[in-house]
Every structure is written in structure tokens, then in C-alpha cells.
Protein backbone atom coordinates (compact mmCIF):
# COMPACT_ATOMS: atom_id res chain seq x y z
CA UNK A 1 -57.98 -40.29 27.83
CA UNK A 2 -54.57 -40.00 26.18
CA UNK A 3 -52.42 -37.21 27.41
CA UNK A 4 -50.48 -35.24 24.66
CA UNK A 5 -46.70 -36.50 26.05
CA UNK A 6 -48.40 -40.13 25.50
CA UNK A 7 -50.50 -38.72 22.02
CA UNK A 8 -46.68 -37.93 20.82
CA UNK A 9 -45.16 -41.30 21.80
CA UNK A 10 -47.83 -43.01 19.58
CA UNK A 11 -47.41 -40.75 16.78
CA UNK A 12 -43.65 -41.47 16.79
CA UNK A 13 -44.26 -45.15 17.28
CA UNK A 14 -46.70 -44.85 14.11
CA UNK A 15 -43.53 -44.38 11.85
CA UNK A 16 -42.06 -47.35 12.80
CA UNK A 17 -44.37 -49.59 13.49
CA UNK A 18 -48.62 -50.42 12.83
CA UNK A 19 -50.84 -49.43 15.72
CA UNK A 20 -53.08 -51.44 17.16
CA UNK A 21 -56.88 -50.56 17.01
CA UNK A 22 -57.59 -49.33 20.31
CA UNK A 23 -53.79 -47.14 19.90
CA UNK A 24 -55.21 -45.74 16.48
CA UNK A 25 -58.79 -44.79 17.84
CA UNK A 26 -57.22 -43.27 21.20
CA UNK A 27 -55.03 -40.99 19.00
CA UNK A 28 -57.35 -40.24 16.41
CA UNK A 29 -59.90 -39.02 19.23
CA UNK A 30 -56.58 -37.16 20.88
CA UNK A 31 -56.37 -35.09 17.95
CA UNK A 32 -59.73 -34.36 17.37
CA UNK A 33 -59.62 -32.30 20.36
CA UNK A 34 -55.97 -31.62 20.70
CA UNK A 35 -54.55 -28.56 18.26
CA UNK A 36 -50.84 -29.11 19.59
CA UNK A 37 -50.76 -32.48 18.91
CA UNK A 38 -52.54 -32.13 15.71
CA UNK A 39 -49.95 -29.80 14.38
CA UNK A 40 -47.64 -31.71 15.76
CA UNK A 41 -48.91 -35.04 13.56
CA UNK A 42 -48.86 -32.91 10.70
CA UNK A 43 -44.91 -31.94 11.64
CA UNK A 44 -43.68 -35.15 11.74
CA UNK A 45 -45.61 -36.83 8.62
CA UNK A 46 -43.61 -33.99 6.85
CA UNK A 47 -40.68 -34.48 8.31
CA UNK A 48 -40.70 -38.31 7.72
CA UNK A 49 -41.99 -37.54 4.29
CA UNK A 50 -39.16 -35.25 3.50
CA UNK A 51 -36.34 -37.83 4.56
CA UNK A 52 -37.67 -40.66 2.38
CA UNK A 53 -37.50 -38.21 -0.43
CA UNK A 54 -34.16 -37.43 0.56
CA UNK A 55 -33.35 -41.40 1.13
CA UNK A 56 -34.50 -42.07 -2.55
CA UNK A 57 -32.75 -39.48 -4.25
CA UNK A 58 -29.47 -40.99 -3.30
């Protein structure tokens, strides 16, 4: 089982490069089950979100 400091590695990873299929199905399960790594997913895809808006707008 994935432990959350390893859960966040992957999820940073994620926005630079694709995950395998094992590395995607590990997290996803992670998730399912972890709330502070869930939130935290949901933190950084808005965060990343937020500075390609800011990126294009230049």
C-alpha cells in the first residue's frame, strides 16, 4: 500500500510526467481511502490549473 508522503510524490510527478499503470491504480486506490491526500489532489490540480491560466494570459 502507498503511504500518503509517497501518494504526494506521485501526484506531483503526475504534472510533469504520465504515470505508469500500476503508479495510476496505486494512487487512485490511495485516494479512495485517503481524505488528506484527496484534498490534497484536488489542491494541486487547482493550483497547476491556475498557473497555466496565468501562463496564457501573458
Amino acid at each position: 500500500m502507498l503511504t500518503c508522503k509517497d501518494a504526494s510524490e506521485l501526484l506531483s510527478q503526475a504534472q510533469d510526467r504520465p504515470l505508469g499503470l500500476r503508479e495510476r491504480l496505486v494512487l487512485k486506490l490511495h485516494l479512495l481511502i485517503c481524505h488528506g491526500c484527496s484534498n490534497f489532489s484536488r489542491q494541486l490540480d487547482l493550483i497547476c490549473a491556475t498557473l497555466r491560466r496565468i501562463r496564457d494570459d501573458d
